[in-house]
Protein backbone atom coordinates (compact mmCIF):
# COMPACT_ATOMS: atom_id res chain seq x y z
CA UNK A 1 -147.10 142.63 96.33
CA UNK A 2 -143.40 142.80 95.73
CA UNK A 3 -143.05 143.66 99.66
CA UNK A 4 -144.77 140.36 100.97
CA UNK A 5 -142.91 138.47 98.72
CA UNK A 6 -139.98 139.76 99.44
CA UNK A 7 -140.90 139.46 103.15
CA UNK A 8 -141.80 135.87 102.76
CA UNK A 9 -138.74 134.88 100.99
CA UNK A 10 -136.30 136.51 103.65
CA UNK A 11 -138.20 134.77 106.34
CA UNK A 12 -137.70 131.88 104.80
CA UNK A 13 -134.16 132.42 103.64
CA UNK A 14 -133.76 132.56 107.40
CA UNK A 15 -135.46 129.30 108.77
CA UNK A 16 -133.42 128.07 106.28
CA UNK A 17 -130.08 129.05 107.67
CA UNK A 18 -130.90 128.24 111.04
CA UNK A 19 -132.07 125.15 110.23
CA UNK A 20 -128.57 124.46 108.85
CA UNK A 21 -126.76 125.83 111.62
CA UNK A 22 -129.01 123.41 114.14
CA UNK A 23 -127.97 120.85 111.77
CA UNK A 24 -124.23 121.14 111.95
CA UNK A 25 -124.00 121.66 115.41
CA UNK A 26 -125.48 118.49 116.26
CA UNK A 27 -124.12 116.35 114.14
CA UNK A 28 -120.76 117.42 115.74
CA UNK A 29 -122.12 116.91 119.18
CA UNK A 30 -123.22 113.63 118.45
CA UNK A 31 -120.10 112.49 116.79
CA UNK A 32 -117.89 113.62 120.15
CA UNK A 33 -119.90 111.79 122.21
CA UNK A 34 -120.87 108.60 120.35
CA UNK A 35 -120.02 105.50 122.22
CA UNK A 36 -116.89 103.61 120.87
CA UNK A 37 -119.13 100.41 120.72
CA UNK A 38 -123.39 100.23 120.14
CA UNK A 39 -125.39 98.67 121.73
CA UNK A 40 -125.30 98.02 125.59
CA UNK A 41 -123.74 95.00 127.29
CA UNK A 42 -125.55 92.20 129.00
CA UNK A 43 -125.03 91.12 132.20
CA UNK A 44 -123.59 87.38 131.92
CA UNK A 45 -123.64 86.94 128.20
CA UNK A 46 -121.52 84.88 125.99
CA UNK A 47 -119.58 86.23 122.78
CA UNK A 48 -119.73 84.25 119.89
CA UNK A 49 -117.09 81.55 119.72
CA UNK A 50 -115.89 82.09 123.12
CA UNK A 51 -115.90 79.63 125.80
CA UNK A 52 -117.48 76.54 123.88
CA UNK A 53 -116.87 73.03 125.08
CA UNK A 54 -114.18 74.82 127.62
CA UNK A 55 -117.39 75.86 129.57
CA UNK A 56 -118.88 71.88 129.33
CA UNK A 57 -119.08 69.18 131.96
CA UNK A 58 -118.57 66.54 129.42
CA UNK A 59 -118.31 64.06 132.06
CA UNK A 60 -121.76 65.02 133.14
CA UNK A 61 -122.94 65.28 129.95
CA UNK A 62 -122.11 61.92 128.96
CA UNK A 63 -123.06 60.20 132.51
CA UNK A 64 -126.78 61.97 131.75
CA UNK A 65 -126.50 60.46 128.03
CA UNK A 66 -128.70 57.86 126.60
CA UNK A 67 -126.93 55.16 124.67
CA UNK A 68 -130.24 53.55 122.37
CA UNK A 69 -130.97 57.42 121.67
CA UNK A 70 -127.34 57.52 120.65
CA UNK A 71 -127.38 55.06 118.06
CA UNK A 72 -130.95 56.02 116.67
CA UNK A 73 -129.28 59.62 115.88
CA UNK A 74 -126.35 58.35 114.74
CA UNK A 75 -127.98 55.87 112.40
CA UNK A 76 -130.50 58.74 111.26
CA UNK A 77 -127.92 60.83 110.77
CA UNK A 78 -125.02 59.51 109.87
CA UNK A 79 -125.94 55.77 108.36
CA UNK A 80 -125.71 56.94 104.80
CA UNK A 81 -122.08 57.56 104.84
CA UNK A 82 -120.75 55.86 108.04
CA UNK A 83 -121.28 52.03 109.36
CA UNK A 84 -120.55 50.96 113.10
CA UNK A 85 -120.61 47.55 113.16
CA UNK A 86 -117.87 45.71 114.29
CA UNK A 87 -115.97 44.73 110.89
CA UNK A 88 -118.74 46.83 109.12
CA UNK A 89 -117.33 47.93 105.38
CA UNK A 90 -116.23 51.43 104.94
CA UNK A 91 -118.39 53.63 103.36
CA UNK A 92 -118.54 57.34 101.78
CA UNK A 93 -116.92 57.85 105.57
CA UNK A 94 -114.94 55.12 107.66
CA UNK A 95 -116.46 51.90 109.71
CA UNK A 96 -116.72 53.71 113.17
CA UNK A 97 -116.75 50.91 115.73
CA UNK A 98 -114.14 51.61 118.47
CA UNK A 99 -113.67 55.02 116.96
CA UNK A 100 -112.96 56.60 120.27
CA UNK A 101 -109.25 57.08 121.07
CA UNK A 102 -108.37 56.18 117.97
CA UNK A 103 -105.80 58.79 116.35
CA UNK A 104 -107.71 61.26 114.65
CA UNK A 105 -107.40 60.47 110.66
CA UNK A 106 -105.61 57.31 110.67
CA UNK A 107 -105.91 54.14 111.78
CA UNK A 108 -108.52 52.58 109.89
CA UNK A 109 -108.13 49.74 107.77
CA UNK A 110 -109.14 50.43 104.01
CA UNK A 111 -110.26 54.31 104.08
CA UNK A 112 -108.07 57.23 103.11
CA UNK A 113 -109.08 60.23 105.03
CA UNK A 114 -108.88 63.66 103.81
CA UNK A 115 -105.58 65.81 104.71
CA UNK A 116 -107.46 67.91 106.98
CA UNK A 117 -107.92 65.38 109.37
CA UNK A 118 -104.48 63.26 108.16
CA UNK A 119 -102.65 66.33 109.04
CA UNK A 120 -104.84 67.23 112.00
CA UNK A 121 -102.67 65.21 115.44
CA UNK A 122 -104.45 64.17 118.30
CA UNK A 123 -107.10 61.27 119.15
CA UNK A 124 -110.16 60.87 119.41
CA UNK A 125 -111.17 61.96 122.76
CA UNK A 126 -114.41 63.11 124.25
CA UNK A 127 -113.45 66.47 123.94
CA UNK A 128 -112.44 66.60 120.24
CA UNK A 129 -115.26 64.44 119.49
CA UNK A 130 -117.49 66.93 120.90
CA UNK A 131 -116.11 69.90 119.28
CA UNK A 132 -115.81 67.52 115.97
CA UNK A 133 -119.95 66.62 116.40
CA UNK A 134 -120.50 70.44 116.96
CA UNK A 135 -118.94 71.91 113.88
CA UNK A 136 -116.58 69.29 111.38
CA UNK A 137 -115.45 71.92 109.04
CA UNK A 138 -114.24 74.06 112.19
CA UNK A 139 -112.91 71.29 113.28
CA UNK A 140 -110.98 70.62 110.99
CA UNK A 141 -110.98 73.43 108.07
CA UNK A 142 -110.93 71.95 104.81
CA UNK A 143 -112.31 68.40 105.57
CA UNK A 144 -114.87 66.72 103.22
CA UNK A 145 -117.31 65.99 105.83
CA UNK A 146 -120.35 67.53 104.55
CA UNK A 147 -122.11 67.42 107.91
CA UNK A 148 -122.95 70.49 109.18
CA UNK A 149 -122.95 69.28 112.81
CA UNK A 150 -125.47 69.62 116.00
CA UNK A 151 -125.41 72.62 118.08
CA UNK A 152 -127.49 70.78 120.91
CA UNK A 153 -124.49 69.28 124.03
CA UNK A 154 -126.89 66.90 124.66
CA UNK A 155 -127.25 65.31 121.29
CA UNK A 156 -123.64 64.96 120.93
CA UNK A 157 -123.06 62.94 124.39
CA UNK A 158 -125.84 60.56 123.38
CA UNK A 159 -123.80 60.10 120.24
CA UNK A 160 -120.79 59.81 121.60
CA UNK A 161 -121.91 57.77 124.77
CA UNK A 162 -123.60 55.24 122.05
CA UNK A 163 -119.86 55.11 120.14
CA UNK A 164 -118.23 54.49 123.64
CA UNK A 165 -120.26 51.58 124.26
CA UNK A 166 -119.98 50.07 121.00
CA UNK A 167 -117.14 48.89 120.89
CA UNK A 168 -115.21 51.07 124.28
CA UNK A 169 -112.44 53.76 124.35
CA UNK A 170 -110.94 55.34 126.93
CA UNK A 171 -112.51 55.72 130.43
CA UNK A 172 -115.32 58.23 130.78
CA UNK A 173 -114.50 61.15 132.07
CA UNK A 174 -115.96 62.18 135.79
CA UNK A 175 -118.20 64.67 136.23
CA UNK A 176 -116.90 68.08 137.85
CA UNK A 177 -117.51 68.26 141.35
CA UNK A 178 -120.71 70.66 142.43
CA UNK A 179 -120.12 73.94 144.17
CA UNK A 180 -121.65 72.81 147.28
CA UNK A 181 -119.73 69.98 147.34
CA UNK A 182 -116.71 71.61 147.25
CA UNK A 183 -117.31 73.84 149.72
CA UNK A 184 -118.85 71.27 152.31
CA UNK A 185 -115.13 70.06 153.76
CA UNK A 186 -114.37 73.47 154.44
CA UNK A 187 -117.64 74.01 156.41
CA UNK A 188 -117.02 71.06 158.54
CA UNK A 189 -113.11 71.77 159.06
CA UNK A 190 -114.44 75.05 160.68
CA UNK A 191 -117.22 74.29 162.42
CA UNK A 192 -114.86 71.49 164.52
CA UNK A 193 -112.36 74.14 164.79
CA UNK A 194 -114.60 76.41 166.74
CA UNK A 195 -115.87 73.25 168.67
CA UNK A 196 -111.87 72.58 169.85
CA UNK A 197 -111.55 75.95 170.75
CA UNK A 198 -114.78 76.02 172.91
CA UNK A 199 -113.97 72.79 174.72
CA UNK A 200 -111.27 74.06 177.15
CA UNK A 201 -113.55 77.51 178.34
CA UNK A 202 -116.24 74.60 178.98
CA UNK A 203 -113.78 72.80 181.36
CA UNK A 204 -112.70 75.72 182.98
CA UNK A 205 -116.08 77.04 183.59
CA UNK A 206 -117.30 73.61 185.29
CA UNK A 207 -118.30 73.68 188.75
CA UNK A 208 -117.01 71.21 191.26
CA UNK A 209 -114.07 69.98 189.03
CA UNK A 210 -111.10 68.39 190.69
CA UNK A 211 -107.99 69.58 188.64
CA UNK A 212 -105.63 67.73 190.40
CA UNK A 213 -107.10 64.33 190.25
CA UNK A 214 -107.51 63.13 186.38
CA UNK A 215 -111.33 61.78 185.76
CA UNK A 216 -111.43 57.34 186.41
CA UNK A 217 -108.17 57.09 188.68
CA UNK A 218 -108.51 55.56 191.97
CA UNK A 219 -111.84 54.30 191.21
């Protein structure tokens, strides 16, 4: 009895220590070989924060931007604190008719804006309006604008295409030129290259051709 239990306990003593010894030397295999960052990278994605409005055609956003849905968003949205008629009264936020190219926290009549946006520089332009739209408080850290903004391009250029036509701003920006279009002159400046270079082997090559006597004189 004493001899199987003794038996059984060294055999299990054993498993035990090789168990152990499996244990450590994998854990140290693993930890030289770990990749310095999880995960695996895709192909043609984004980080976080990088790129943003940079990566916009504004001016194509805002030539594809509806004006009427402009204004119903921006009334539905922002009506409680803001008004946009032309002499409209100031509200919880400022009267925003004309508001584009205005300087950015100044400039209207009546309303005392926060410092973050006193201090902030700049006008309003399509591009700060945009990235103003898509996140106020990163914007401009520390304003009181409780809105947390839109994350949709296209909702912000109807928004902003509705507060350029009440009441104007600065010209709308163009829209960048396609690929295709870009690469078009180039085409066509080689294609008549090669043609010029054909022409004179065609001359050459033609049978019966008088060289001495230019084509039309004497006629």
């Amino acid at each position: 009895m004493n001899d199987r239990f003794n038996t059984a306990a060294g055999w299990l003593l054993f498993a035990g220590i090789v168990g152990l010894g499996l244990s450590s030397v994998s854990s140290r295999y693993f930890a030289t070989h770990a990749p310095e960052e999880g995960g695996f990278p895709i192909e043609g994605a984004v980080e976080e924060g990088a790129g943003g409005d940079a990566a916009l055609d504004i001016g194509l956003l805002l030539a594809n931007a509806d004006p009427a849905v402009g204004e119903a968003a921006a009334v539905a949205r922002c009506g409680t604190c803001h008004t946009f008629d032309q002499g409209g009264a100031n509200g919880q936020g400022p009267n925003l008719y004309g508001i584009m190219g205005k300087p950015v926290g100044e400039g209207i009549p009546g309303f005392t804006f926060s410092d973050a946006l006193a201090s902030h520089g700049g006008s309003w332009s399509y591009e700060n309006m945009f990235a103003w739209l898509e996140s106020p408080r990163s914007f401009a850290p520390g304003t009181k604008m409780s809105f947390a903004g839109l994350s949709k391009p296209e909702d912000r250029a109807n928004i902003i295409r509705f507060l350029y036509e009440n009441g104007g701003g600065p010209a709308l920006p163009e829209p960048a030129p396609a690929e295709e279009a870009a690469a078009a002159p180039a085409d066509d400046a080689e294609a008549a290259a090669g043609a010029e270079a054909e022409t004179p082997e065609a001359e050459e090559a033609a049978p019966g051709a008088d060289q001495t006597n230019p084509v039309g004189e004497g006629a």
